[in-house]
N, C-alpha and C. Protein backbone atom coordinates (compact mmCIF):
# COMPACT_ATOMS: atom_id res chain seq x y z
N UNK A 1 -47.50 26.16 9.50
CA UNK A 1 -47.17 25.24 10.56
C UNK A 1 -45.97 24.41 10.10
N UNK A 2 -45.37 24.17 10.85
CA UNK A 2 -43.91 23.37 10.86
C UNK A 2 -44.34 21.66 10.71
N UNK A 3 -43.34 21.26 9.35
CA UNK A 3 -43.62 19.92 9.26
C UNK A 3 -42.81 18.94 10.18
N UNK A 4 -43.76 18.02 10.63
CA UNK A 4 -43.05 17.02 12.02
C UNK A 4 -42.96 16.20 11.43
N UNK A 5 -42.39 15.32 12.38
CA UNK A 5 -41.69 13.62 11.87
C UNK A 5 -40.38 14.20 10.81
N UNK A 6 -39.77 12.88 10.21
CA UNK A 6 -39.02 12.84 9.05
C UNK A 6 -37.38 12.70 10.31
N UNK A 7 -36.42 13.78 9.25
CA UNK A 7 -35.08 13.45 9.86
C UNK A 7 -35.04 14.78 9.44
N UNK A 8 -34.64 15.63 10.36
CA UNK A 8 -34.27 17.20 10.07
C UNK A 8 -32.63 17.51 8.83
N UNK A 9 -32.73 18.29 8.38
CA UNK A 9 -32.31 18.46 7.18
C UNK A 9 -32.39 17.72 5.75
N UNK A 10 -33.58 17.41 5.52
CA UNK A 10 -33.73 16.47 4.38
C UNK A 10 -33.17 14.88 4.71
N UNK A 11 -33.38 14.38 5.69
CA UNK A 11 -32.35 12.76 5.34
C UNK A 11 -33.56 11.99 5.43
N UNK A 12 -34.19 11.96 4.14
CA UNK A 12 -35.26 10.90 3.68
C UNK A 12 -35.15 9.58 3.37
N UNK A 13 -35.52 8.92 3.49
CA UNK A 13 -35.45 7.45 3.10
C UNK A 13 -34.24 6.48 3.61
N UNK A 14 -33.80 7.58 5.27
CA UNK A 14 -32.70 6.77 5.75
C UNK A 14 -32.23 5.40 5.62
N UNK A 15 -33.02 4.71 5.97
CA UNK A 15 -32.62 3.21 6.07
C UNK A 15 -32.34 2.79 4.74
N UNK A 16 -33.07 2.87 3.65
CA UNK A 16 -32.69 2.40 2.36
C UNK A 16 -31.03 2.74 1.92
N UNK A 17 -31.00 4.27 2.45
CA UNK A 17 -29.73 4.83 1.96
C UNK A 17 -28.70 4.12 2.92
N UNK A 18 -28.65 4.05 4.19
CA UNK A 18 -28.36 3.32 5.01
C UNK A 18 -28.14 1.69 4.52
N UNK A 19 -28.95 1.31 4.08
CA UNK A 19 -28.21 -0.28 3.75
C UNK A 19 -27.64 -0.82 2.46
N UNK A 20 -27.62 0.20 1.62
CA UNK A 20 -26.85 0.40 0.56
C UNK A 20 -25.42 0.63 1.22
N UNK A 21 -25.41 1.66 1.93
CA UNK A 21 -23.89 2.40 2.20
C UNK A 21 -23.29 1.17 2.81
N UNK A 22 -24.15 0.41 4.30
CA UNK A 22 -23.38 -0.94 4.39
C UNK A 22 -22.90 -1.82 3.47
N UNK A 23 -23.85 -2.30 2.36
CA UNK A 23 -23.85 -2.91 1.26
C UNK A 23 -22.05 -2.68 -0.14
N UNK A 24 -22.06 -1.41 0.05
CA UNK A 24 -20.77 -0.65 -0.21
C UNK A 24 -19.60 -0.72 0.74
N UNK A 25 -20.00 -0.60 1.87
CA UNK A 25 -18.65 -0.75 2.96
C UNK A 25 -18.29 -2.34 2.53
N UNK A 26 -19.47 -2.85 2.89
CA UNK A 26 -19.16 -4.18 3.03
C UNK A 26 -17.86 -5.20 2.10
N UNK A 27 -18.51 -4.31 0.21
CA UNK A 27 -17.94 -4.98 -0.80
C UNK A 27 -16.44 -4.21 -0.82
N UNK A 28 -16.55 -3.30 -0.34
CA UNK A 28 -15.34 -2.55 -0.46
C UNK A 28 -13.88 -3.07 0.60
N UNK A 29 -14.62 -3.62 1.59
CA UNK A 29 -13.80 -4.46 2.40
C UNK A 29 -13.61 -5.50 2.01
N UNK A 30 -14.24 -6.62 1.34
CA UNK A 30 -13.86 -7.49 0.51
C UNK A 30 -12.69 -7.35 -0.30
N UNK A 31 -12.53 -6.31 -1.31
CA UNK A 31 -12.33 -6.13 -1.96
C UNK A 31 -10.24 -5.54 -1.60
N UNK A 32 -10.70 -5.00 -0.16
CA UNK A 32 -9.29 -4.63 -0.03
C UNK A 32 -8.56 -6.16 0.81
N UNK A 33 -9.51 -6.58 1.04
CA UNK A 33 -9.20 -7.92 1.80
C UNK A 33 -7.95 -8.67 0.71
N UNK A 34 -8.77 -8.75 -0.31
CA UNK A 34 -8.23 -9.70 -1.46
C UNK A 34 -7.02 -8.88 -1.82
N UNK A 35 -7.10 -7.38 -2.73
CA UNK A 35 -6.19 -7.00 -2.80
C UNK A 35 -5.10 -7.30 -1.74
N UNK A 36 -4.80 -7.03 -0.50
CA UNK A 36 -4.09 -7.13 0.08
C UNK A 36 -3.36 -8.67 0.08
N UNK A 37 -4.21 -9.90 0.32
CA UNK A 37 -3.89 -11.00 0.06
C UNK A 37 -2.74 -11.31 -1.22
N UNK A 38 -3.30 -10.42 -2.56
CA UNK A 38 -2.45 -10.35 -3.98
C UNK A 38 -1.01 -9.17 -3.86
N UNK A 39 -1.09 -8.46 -3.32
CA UNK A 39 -0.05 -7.91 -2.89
C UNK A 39 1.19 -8.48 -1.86
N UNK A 40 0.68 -9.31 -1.25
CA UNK A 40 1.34 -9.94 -0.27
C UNK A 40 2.52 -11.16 -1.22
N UNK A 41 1.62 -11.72 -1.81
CA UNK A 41 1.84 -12.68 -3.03
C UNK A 41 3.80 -11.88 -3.91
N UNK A 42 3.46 -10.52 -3.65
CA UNK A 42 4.29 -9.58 -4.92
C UNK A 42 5.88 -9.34 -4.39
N UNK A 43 6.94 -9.54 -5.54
CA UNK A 43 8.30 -8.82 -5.12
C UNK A 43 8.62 -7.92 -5.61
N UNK A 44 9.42 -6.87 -5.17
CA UNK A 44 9.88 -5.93 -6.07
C UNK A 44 11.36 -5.87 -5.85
N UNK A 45 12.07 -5.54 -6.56
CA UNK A 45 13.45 -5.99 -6.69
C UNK A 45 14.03 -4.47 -6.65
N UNK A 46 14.81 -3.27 -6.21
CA UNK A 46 15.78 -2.23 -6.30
C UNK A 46 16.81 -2.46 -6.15
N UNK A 47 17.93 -1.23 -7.36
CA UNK A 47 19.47 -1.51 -7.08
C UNK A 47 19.66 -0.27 -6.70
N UNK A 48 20.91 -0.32 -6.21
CA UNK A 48 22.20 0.68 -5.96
C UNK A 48 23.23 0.86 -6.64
N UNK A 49 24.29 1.55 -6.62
CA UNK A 49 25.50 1.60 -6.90
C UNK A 49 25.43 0.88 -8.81
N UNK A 50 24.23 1.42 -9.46
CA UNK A 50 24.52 0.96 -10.36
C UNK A 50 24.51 -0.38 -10.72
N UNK A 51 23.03 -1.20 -9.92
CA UNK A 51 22.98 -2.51 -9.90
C UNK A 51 24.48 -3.36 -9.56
N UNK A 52 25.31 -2.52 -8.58
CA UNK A 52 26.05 -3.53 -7.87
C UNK A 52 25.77 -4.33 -6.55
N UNK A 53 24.45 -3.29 -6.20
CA UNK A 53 23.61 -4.01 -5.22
C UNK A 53 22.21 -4.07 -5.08
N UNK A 54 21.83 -5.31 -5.04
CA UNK A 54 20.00 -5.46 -4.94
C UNK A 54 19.60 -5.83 -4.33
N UNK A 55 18.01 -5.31 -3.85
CA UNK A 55 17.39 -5.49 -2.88
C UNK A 55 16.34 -6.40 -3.04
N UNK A 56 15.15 -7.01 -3.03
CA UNK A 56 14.00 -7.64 -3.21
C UNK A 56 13.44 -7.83 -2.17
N UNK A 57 12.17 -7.27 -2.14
CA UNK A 57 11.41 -6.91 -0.64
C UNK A 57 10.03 -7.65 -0.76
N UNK A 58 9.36 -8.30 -0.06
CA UNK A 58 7.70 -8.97 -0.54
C UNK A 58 6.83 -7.80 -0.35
N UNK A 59 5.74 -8.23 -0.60
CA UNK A 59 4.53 -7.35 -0.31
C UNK A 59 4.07 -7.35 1.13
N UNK A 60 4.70 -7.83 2.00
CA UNK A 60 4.67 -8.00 3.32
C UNK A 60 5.23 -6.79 3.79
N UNK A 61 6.42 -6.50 2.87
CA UNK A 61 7.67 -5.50 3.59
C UNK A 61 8.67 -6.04 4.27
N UNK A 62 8.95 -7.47 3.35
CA UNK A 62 10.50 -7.92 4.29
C UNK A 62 11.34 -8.62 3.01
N UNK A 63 12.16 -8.19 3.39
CA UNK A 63 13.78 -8.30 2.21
C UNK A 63 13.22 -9.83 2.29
N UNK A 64 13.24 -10.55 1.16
CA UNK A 64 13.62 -11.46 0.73
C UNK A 64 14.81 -12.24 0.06
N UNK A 65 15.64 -10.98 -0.44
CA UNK A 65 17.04 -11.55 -1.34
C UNK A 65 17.90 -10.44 -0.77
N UNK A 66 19.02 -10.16 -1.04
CA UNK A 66 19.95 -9.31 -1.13
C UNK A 66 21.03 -9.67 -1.96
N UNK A 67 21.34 -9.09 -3.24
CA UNK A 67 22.70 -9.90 -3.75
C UNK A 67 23.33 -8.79 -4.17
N UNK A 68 25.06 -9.13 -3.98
CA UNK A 68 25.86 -8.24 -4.20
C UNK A 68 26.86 -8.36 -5.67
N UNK A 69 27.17 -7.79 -6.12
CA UNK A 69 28.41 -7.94 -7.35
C UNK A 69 29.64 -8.26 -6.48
N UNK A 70 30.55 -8.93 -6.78
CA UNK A 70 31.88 -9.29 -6.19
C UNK A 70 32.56 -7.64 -5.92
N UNK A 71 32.43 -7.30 -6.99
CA UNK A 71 33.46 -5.53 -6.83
C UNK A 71 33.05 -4.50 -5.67
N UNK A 72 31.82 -4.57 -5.63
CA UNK A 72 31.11 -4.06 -4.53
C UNK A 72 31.77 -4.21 -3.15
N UNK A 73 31.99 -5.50 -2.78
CA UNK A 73 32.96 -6.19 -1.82
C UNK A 73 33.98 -5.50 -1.65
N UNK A 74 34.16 -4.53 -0.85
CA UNK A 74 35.68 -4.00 -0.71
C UNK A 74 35.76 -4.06 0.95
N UNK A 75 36.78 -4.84 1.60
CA UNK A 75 37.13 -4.93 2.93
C UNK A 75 37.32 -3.79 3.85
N UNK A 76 38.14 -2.64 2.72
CA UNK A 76 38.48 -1.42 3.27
C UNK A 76 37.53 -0.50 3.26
N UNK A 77 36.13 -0.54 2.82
CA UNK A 77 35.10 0.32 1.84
C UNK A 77 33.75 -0.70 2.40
N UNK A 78 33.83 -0.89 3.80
CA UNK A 78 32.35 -1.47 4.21
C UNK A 78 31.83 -0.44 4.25
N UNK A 79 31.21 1.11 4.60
CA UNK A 79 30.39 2.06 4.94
C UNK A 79 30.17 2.32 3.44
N UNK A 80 30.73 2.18 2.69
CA UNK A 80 30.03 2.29 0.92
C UNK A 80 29.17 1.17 0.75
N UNK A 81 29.73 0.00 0.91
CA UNK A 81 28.44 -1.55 1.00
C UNK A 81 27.37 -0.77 2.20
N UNK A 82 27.28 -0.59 3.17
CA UNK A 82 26.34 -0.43 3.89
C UNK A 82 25.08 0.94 3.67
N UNK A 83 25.78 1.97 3.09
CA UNK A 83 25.08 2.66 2.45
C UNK A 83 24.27 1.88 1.41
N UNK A 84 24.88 1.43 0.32
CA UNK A 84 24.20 0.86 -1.10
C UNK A 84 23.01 -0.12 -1.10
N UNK A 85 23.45 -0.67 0.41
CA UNK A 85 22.06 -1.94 0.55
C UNK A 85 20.93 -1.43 1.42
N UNK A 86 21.28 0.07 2.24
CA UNK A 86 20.40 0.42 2.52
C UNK A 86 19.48 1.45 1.57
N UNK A 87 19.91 1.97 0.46
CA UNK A 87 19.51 2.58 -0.46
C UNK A 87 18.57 1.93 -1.54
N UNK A 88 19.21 0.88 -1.64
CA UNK A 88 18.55 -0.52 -2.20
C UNK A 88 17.17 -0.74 -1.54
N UNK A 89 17.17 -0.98 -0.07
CA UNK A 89 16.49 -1.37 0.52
C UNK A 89 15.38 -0.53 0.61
N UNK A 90 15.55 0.99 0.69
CA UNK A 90 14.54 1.93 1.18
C UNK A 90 14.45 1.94 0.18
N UNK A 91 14.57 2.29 -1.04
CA UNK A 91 13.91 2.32 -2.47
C UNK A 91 13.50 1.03 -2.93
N UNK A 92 13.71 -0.15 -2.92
CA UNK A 92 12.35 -1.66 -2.94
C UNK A 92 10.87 -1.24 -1.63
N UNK A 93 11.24 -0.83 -0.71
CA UNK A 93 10.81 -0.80 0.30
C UNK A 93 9.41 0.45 -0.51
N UNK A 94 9.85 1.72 -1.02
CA UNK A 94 9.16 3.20 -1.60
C UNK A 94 8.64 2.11 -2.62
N UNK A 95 8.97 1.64 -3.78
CA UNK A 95 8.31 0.87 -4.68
C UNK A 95 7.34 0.11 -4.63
N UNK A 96 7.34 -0.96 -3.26
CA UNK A 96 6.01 -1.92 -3.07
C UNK A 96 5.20 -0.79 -2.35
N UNK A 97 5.40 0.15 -1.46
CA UNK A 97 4.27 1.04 -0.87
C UNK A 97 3.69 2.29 -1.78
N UNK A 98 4.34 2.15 -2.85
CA UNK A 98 3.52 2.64 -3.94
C UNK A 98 2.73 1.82 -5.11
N UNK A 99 3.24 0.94 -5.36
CA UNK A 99 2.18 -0.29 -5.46
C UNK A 99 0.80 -0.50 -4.91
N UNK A 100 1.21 -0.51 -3.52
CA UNK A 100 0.41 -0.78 -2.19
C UNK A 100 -1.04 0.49 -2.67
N UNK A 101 -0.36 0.88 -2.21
CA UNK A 101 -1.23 2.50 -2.28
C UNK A 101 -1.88 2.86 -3.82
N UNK A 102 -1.16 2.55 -4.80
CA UNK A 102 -2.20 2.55 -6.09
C UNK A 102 -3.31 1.72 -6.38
N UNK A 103 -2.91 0.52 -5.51
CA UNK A 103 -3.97 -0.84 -5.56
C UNK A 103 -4.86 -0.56 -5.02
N UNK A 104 -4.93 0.22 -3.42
CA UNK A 104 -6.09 0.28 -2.54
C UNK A 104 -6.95 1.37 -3.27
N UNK A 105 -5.90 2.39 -3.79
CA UNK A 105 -6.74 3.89 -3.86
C UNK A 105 -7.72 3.45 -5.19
N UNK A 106 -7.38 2.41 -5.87
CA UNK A 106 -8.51 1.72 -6.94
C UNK A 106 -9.60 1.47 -6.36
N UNK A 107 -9.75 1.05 -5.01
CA UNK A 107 -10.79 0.41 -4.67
C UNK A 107 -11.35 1.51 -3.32
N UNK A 108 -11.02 2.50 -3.07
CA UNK A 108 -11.33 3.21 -2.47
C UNK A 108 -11.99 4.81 -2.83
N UNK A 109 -11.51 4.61 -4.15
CA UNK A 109 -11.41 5.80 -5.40
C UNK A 109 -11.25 7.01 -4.37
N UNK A 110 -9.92 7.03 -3.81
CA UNK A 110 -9.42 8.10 -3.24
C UNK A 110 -9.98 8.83 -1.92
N UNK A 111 -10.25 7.92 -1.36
CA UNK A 111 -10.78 7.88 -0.28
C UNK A 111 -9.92 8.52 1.12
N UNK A 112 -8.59 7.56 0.72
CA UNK A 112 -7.93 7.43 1.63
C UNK A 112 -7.91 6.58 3.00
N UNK A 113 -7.54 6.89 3.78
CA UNK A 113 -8.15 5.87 5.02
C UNK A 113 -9.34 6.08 5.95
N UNK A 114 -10.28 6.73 5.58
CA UNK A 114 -11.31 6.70 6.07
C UNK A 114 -12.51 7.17 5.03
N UNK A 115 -13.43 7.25 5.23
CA UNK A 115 -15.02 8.11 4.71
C UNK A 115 -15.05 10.21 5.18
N UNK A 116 -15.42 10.68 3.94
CA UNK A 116 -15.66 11.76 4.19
C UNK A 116 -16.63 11.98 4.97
N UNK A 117 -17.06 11.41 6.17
CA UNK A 117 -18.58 11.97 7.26
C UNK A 117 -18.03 11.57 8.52
């Protein structure tokens, strides 16, 4: 005879397992809460052209500095400045979102952005 009640495929002791896993979501959201808060806090600084141009971006993702070397400055040679600070920029920019992303995946242990179920 076929055994009744329970949770079909073995899922015994649901609720216990169940308020653990909340118990885990829960701290784990904490946890990226704060991280994120300490990241926010962070700068990262990239050059160009051979540190004739730098970038410094927050943990937010917004330029905070930009400084140039005088030589860099060429009147006739703006599309070389405009390249260099955007190169600057997208590489500070790749640096804090790899930051970003090593910090969470600590607390997610590779999770990614969601749960495997």
């Amino acid at each position: 005879m076929a055994k009744r009640g329970g949770y079909p495929g073995g899922f015994g002791g649901g609720m216990g397992n169940m308020n653990n896993l909340m118990k885990q979501a829960q701290k784990m959201q904490k946890q990226m809460e704060e991280t994120t808060k300490e990241l926010e806090t962070m700068e990262v600084t990239a050059s160009a052209g051979g540190g004739a141009v730098e970038v410094t971006v927050s943990g937010k993702k917004e330029v905070v500095k930009v400084s140039l070397k005088e030589e860099v400055v060429d009147p006739d040679d703006i599309e070389m400045l405009e390249d260099l600070i955007m190169a600057a920029t997208n590489e500070a920019l790749r640096k804090m979102e790899e930051i970003s992303q090593t910090q969470m995946s600590k607390i997610t242990g590779g999770l990614g952005g969601g749960f495997p179920f």
